[in-house]
N, C-alpha and C. Protein backbone atom coordinates (compact mmCIF):
# COMPACT_ATOMS: atom_id res chain seq x y z
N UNK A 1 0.80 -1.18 0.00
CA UNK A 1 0.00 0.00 0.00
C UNK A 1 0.86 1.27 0.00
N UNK A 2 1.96 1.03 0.40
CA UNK A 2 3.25 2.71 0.80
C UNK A 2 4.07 2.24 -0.23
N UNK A 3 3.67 1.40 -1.17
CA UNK A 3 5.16 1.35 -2.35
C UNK A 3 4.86 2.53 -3.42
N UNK A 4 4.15 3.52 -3.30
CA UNK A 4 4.24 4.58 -4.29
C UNK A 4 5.09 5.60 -3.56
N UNK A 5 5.61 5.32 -2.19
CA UNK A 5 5.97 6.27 -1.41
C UNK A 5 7.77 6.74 -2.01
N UNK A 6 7.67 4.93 -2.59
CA UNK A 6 8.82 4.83 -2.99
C UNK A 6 9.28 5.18 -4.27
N UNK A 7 8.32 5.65 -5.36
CA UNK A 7 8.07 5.73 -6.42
C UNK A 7 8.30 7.79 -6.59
N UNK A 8 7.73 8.22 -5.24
CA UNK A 8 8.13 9.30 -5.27
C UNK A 8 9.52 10.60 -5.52
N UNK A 9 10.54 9.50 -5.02
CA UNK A 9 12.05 10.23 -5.40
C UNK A 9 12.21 10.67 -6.79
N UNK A 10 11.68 9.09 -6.99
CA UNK A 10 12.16 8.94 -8.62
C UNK A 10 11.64 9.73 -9.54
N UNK A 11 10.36 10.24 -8.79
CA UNK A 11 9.73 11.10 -9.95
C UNK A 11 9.62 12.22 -9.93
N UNK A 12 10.10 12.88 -8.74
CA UNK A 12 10.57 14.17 -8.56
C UNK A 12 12.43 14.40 -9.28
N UNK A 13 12.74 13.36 -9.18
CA UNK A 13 14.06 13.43 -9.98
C UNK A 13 14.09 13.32 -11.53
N UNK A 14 12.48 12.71 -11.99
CA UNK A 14 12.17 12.88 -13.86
C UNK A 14 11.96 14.15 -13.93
N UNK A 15 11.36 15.11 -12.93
CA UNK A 15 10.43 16.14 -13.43
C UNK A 15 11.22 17.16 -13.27
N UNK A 16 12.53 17.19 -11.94
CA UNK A 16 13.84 18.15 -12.08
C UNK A 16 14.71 18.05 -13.16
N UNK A 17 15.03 16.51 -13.51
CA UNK A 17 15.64 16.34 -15.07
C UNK A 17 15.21 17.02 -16.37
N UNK A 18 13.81 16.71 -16.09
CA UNK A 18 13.21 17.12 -17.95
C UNK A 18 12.70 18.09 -17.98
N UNK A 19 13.10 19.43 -16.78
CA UNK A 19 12.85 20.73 -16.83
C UNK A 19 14.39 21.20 -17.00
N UNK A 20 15.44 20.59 -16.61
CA UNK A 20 16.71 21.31 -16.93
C UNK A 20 16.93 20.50 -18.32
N UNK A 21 16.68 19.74 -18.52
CA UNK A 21 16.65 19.53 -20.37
C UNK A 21 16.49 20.39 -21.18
N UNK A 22 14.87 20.59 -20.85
CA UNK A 22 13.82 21.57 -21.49
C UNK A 22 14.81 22.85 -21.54
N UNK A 23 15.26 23.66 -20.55
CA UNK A 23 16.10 24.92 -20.24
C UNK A 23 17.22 24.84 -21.10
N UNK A 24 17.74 23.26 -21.10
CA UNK A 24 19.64 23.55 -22.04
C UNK A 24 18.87 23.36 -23.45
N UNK A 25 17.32 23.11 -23.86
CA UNK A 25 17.65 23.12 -25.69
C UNK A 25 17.35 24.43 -25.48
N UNK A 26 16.88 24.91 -24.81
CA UNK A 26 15.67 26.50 -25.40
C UNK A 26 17.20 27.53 -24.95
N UNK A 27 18.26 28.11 -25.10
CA UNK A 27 18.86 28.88 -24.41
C UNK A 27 18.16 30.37 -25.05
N UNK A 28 18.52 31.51 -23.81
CA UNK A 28 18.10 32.36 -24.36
C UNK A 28 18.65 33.36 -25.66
N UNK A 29 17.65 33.29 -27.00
CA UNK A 29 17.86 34.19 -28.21
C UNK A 29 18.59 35.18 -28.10
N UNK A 30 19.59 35.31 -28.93
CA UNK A 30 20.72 36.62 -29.35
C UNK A 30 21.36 37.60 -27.85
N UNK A 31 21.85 35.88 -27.55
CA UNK A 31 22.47 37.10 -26.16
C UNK A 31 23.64 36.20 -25.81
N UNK A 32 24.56 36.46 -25.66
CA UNK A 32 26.05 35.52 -24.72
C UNK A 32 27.01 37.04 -24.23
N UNK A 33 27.45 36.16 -23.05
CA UNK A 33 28.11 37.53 -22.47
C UNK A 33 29.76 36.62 -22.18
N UNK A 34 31.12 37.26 -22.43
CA UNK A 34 31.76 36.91 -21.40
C UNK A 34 32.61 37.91 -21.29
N UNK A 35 32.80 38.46 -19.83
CA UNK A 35 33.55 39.41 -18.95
C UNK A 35 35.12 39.46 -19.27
N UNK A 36 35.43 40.35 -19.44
CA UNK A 36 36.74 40.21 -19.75
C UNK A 36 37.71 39.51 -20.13
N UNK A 37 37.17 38.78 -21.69
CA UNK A 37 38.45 38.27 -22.32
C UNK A 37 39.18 39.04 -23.37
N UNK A 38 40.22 38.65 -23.27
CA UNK A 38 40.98 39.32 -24.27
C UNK A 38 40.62 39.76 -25.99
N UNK A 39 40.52 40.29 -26.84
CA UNK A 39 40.28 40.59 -27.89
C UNK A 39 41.50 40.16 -28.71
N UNK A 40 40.88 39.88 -29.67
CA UNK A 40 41.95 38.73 -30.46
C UNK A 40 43.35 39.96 -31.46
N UNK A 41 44.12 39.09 -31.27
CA UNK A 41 45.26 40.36 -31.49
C UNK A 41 45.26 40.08 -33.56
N UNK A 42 44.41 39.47 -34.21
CA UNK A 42 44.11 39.13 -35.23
C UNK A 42 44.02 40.79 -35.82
N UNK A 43 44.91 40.77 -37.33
CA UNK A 43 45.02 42.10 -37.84
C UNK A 43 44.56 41.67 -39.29
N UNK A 44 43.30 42.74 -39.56
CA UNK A 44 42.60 42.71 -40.82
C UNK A 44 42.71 43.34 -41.93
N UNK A 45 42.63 43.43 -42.99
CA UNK A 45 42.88 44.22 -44.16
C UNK A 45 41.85 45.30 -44.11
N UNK A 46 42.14 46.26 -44.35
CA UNK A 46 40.99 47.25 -44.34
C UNK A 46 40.16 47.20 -45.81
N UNK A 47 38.47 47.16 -45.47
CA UNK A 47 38.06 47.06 -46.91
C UNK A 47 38.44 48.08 -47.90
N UNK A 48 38.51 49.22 -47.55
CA UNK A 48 39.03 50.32 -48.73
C UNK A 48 40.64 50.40 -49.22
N UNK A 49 41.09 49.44 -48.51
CA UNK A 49 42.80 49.12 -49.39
C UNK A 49 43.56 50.08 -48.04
N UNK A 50 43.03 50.85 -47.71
CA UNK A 50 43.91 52.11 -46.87
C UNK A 50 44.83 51.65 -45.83
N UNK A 51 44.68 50.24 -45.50
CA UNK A 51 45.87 49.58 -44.38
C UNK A 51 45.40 48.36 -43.56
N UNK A 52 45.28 48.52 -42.66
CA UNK A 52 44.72 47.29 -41.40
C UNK A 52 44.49 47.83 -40.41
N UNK A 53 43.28 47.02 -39.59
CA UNK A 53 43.25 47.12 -38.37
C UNK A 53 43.04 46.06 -37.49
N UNK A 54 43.39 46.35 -36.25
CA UNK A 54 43.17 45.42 -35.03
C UNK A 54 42.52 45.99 -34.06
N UNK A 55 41.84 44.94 -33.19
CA UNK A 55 41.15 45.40 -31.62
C UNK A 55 41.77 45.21 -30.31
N UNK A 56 43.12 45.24 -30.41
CA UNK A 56 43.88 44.68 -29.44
C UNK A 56 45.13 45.08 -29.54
N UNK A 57 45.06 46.96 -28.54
CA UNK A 57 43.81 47.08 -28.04
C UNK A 57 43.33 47.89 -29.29
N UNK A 58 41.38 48.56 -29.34
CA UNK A 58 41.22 49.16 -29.79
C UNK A 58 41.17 50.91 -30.86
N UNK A 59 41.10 50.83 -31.93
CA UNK A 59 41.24 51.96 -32.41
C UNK A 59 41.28 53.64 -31.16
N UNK A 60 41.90 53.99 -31.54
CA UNK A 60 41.19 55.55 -30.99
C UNK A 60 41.53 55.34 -29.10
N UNK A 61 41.82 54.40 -28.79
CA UNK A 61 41.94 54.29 -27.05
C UNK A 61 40.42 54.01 -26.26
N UNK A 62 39.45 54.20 -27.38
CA UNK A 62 38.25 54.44 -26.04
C UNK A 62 37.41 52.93 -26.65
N UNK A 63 36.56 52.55 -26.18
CA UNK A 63 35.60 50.93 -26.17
C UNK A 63 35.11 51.26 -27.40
N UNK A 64 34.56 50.00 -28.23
CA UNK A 64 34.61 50.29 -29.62
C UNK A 64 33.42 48.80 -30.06
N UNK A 65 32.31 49.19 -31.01
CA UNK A 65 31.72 47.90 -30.85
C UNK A 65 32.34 47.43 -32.68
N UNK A 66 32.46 45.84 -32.49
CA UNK A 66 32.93 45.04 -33.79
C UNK A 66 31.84 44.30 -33.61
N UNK A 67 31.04 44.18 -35.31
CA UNK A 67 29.89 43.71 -35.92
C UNK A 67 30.35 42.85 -36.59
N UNK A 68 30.56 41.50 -36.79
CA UNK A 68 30.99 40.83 -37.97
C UNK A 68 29.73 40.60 -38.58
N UNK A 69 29.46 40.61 -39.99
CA UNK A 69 28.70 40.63 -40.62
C UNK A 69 28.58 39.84 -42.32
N UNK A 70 27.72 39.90 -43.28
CA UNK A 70 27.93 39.20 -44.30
C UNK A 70 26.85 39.66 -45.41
N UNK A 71 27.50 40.05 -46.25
CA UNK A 71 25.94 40.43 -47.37
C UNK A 71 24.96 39.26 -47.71
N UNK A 72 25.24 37.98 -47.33
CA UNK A 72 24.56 36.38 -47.18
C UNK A 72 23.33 36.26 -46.00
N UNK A 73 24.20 37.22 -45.25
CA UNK A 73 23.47 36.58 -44.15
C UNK A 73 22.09 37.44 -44.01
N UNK A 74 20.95 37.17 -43.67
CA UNK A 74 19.54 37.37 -43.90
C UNK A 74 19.29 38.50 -42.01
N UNK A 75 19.96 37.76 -41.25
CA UNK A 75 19.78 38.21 -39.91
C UNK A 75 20.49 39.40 -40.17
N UNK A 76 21.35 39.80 -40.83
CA UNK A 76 22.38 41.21 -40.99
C UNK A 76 21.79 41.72 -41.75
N UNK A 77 20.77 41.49 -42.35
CA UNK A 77 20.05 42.57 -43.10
C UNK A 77 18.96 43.34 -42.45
N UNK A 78 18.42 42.43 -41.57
CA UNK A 78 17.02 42.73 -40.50
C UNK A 78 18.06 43.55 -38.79
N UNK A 79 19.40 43.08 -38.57
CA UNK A 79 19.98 43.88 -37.77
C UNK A 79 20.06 45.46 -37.91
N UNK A 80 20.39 45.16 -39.40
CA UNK A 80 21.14 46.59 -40.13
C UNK A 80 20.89 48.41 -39.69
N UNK A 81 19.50 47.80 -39.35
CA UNK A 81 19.02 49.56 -39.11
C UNK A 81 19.34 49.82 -37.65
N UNK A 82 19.17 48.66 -36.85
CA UNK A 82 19.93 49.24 -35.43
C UNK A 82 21.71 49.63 -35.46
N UNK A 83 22.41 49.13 -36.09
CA UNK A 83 23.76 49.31 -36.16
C UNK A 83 23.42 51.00 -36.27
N UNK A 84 23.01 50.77 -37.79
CA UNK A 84 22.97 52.52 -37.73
C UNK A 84 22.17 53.47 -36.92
N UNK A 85 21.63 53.00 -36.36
CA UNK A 85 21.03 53.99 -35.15
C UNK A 85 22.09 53.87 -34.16
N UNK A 86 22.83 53.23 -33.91
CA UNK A 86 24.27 53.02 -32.95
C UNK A 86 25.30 53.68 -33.41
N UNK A 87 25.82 53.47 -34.41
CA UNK A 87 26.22 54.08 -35.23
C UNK A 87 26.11 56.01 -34.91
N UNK A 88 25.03 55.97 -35.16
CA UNK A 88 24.77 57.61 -34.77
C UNK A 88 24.96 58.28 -33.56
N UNK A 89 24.36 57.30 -32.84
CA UNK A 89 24.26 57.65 -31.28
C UNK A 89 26.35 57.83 -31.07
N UNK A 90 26.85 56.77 -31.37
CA UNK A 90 28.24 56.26 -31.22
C UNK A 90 28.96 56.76 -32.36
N UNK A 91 29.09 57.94 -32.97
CA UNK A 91 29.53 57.77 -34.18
C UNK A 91 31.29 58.01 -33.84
N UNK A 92 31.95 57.20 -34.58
CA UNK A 92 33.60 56.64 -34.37
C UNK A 92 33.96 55.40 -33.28
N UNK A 93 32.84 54.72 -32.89
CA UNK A 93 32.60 53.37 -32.21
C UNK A 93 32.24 52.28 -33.01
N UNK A 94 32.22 52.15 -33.95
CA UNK A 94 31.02 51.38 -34.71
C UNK A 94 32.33 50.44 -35.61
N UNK A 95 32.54 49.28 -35.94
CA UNK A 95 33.25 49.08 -36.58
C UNK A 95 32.67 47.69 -37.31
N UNK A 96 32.86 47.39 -38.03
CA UNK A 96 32.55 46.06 -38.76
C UNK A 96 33.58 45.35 -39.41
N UNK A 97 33.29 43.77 -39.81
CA UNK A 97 34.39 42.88 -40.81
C UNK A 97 33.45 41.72 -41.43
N UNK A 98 33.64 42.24 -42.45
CA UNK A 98 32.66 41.53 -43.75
C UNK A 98 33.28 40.01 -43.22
N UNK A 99 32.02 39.42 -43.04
CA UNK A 99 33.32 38.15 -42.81
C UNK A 99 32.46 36.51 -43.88
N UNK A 100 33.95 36.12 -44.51
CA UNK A 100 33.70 35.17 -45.97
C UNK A 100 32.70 35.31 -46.70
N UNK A 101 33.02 36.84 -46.70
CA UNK A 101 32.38 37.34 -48.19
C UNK A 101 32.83 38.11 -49.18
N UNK A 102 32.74 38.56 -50.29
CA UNK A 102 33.55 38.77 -51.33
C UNK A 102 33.17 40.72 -51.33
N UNK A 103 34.53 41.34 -51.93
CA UNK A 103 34.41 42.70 -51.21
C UNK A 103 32.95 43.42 -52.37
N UNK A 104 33.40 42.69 -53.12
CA UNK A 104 31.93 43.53 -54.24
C UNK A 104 30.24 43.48 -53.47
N UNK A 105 30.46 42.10 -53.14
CA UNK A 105 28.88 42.08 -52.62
C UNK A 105 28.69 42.61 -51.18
N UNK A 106 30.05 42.86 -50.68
CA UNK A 106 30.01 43.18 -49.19
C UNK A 106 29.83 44.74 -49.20
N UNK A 107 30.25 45.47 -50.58
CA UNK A 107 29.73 46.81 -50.56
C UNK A 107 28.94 47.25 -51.38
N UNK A 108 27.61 46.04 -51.96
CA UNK A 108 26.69 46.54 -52.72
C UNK A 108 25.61 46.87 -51.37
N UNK A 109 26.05 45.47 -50.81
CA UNK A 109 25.40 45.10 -49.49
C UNK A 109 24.97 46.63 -48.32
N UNK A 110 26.55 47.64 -48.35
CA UNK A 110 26.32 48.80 -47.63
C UNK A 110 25.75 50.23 -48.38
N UNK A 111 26.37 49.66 -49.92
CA UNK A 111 25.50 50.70 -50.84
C UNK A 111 24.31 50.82 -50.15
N UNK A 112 23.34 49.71 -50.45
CA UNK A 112 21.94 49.66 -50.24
C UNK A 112 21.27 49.90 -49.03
N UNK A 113 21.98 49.24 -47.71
CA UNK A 113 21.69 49.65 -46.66
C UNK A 113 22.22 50.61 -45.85
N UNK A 114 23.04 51.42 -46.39
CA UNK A 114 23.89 52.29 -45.41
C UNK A 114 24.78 51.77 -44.76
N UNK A 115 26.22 53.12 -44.45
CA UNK A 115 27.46 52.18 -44.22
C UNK A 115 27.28 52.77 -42.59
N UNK A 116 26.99 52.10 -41.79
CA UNK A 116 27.38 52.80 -40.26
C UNK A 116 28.44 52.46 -39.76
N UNK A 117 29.62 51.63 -40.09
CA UNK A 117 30.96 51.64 -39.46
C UNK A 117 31.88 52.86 -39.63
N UNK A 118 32.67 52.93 -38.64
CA UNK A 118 34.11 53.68 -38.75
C UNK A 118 35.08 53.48 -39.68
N UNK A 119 35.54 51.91 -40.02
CA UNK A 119 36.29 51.27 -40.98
C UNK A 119 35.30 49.79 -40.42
N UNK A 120 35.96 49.09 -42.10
CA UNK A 120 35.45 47.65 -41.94
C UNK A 120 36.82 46.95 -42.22
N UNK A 121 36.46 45.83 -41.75
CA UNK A 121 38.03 44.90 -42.16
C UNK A 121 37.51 44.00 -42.31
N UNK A 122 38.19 42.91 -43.57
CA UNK A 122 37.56 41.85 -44.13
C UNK A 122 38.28 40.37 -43.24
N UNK A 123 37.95 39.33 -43.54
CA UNK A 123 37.74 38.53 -43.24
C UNK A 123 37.09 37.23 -44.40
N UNK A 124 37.86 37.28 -45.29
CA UNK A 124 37.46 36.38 -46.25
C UNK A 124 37.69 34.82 -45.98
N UNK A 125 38.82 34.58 -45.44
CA UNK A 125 38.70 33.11 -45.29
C UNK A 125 38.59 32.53 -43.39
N UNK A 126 37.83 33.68 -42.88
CA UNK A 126 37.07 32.98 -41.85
C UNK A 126 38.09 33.49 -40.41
N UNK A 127 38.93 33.26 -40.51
CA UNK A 127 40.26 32.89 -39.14
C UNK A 127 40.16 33.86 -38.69
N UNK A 128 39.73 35.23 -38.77
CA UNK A 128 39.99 36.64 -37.53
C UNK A 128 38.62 35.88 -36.78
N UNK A 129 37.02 36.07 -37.63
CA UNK A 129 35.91 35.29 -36.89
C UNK A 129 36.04 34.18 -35.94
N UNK A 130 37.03 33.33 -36.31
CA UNK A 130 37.32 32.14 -35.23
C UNK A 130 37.94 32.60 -34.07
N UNK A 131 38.89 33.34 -34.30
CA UNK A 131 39.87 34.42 -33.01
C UNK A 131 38.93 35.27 -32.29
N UNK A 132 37.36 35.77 -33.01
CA UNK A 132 37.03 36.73 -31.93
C UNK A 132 35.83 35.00 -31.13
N UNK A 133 35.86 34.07 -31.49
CA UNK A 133 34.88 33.01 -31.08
C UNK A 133 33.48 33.22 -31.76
N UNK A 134 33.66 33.44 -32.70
CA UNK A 134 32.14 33.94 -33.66
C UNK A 134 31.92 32.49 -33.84
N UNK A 135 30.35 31.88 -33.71
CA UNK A 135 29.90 31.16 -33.74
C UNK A 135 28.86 31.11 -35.14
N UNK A 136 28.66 32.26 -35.49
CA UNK A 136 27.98 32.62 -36.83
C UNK A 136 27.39 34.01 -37.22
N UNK A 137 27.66 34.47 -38.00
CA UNK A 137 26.65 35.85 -38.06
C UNK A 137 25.25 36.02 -38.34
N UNK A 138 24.86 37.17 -37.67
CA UNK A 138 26.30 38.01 -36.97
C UNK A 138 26.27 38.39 -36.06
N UNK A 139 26.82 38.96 -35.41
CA UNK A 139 27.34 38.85 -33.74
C UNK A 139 28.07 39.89 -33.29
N UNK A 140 28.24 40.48 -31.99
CA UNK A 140 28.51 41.99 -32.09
C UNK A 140 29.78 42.08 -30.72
N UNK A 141 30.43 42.36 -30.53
CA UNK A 141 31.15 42.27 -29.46
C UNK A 141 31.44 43.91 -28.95
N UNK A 142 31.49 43.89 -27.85
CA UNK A 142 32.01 45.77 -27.33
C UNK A 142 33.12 45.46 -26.82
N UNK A 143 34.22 45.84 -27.03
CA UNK A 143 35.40 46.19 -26.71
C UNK A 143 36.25 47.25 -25.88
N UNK A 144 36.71 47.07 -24.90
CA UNK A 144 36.63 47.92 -23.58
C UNK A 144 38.25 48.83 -24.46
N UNK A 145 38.31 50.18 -23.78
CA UNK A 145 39.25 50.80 -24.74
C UNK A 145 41.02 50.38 -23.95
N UNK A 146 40.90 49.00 -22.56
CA UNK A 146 42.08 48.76 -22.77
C UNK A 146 42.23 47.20 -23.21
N UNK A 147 41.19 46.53 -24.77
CA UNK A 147 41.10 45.63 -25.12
C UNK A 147 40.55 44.29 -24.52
N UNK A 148 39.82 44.51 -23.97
CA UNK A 148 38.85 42.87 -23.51
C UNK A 148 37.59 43.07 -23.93
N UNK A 149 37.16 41.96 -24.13
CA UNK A 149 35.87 41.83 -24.85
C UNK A 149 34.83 41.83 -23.08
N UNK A 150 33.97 42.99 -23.11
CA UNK A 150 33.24 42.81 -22.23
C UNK A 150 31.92 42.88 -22.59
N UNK A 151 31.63 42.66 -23.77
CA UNK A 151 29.94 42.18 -24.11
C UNK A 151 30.41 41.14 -25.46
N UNK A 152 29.51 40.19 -25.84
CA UNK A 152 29.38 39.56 -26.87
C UNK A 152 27.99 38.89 -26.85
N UNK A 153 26.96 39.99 -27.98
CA UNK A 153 26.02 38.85 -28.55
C UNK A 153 25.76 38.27 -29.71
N UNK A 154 25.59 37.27 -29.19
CA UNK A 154 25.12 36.29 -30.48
C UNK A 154 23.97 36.03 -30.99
N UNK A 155 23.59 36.64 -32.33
CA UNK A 155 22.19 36.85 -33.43
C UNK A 155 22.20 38.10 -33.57
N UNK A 156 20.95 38.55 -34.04
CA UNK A 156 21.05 39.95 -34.43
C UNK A 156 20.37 40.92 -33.36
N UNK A 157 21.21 41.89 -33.51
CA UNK A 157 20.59 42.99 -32.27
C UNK A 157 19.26 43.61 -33.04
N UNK A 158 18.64 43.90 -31.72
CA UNK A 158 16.83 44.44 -31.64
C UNK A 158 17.38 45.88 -30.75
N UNK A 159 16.29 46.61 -30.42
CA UNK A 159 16.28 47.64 -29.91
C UNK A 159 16.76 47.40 -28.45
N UNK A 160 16.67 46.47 -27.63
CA UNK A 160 16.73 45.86 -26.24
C UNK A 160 18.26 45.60 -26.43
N UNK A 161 18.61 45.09 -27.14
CA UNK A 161 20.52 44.93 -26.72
C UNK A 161 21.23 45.94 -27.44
N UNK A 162 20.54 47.11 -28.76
CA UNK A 162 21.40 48.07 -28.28
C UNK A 162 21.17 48.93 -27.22
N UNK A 163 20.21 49.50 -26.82
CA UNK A 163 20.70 49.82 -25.27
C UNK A 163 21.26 48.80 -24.71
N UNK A 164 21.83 47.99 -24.75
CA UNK A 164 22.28 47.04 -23.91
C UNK A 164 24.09 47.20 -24.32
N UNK A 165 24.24 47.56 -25.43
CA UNK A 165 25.47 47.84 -26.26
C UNK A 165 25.69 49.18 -25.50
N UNK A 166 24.96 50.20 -25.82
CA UNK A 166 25.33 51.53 -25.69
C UNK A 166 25.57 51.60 -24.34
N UNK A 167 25.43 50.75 -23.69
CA UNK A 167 25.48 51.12 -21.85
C UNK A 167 26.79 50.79 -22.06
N UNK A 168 27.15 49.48 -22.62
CA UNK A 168 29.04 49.07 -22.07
C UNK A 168 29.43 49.62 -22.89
N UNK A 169 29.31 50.65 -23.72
CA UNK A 169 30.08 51.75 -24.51
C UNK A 169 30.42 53.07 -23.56
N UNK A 170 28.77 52.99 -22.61
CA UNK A 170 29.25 54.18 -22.20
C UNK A 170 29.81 54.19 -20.66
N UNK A 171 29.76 52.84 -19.97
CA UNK A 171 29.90 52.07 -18.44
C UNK A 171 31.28 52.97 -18.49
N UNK A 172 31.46 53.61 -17.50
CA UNK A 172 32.79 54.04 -16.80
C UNK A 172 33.45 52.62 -16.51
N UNK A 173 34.82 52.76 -17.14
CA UNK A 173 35.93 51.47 -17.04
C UNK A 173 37.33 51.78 -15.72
């Protein structure tokens, strides 16, 4: 008659299991953070021929956001208008790197939508994207102005993570 008593552990231990299941497929949409890592000392060709750049540390001395991006990618097209509203708000913060894409379509791509970076640096065969840990575009990282990555999200930014950008642009370091 008390053998369900026994039945009870077990099934409070299915229903704690297949709610932290449930939690690791669903993670939460276009967001990863990690605190102070280093910014990859990876040096890019500048798209307009004019030289190279690196984020390590960043241009100019002060925090700086890097967009990797792609005229392919469908999410960078629906991002696009927040950059440039960042862009504005931030203007000489803003930086981008076409990444494994070819420079013609990567600047029909800004023809059409507007260019809101400072400089862009390419990234054609992938390896600066692997150095910043890009998982896919596109993805946005803020860069503290003595080089650590202290924001990184992943998907495309909405109105909610750039304020969420513009704060660790503007967070006293």
């Amino acid at each position: 008659m008390k053998r369900w008593l026994y039945a009870l552990p077990v099934a409070a231990l299915v229903v704690v299991a297949g709610f932290g299941g449930w939690q690791m497929m669903r993670p939460s949409k276009g967001e990863f953070e990690r605190i102070s890592r280093d910014a990859p000392q990876h040096i890019f060709p500048l798209m307009d021929g004019s030289g190279e750049i690196s984020f390590a540390p960043p241009p100019g001395g002060q925090p700086v956001v890097v967009n990797l991006f792609a005229s392919w990618c469908a999410p960078c097209e629906a991002e696009h208008k927040y950059l440039v509203e960042l862009g504005g708000k931030h203007p000489g913060q803003v930086y981008g790197i076409l990444y494994k894409d070819k420079l013609e379509d990567g600047a029909a791509f800004l023809e059409r939508m507007g260019n809101p970076y400072t400089q862009i640096g390419l990234d054609p065969n992938g390896r600066g994207g692997l150095d910043f840990g890009l998982t896919g575009v596109p993805e946005t990282f803020v860069i503290s102005a003595d080089g650590q990555i202290i924001l990184h999200i992943g998907g495309p930014l909405d109105e909610e993570l750039v304020q969420k950008v513009s704060g660790a642009l503007e967070a006293p370091r």
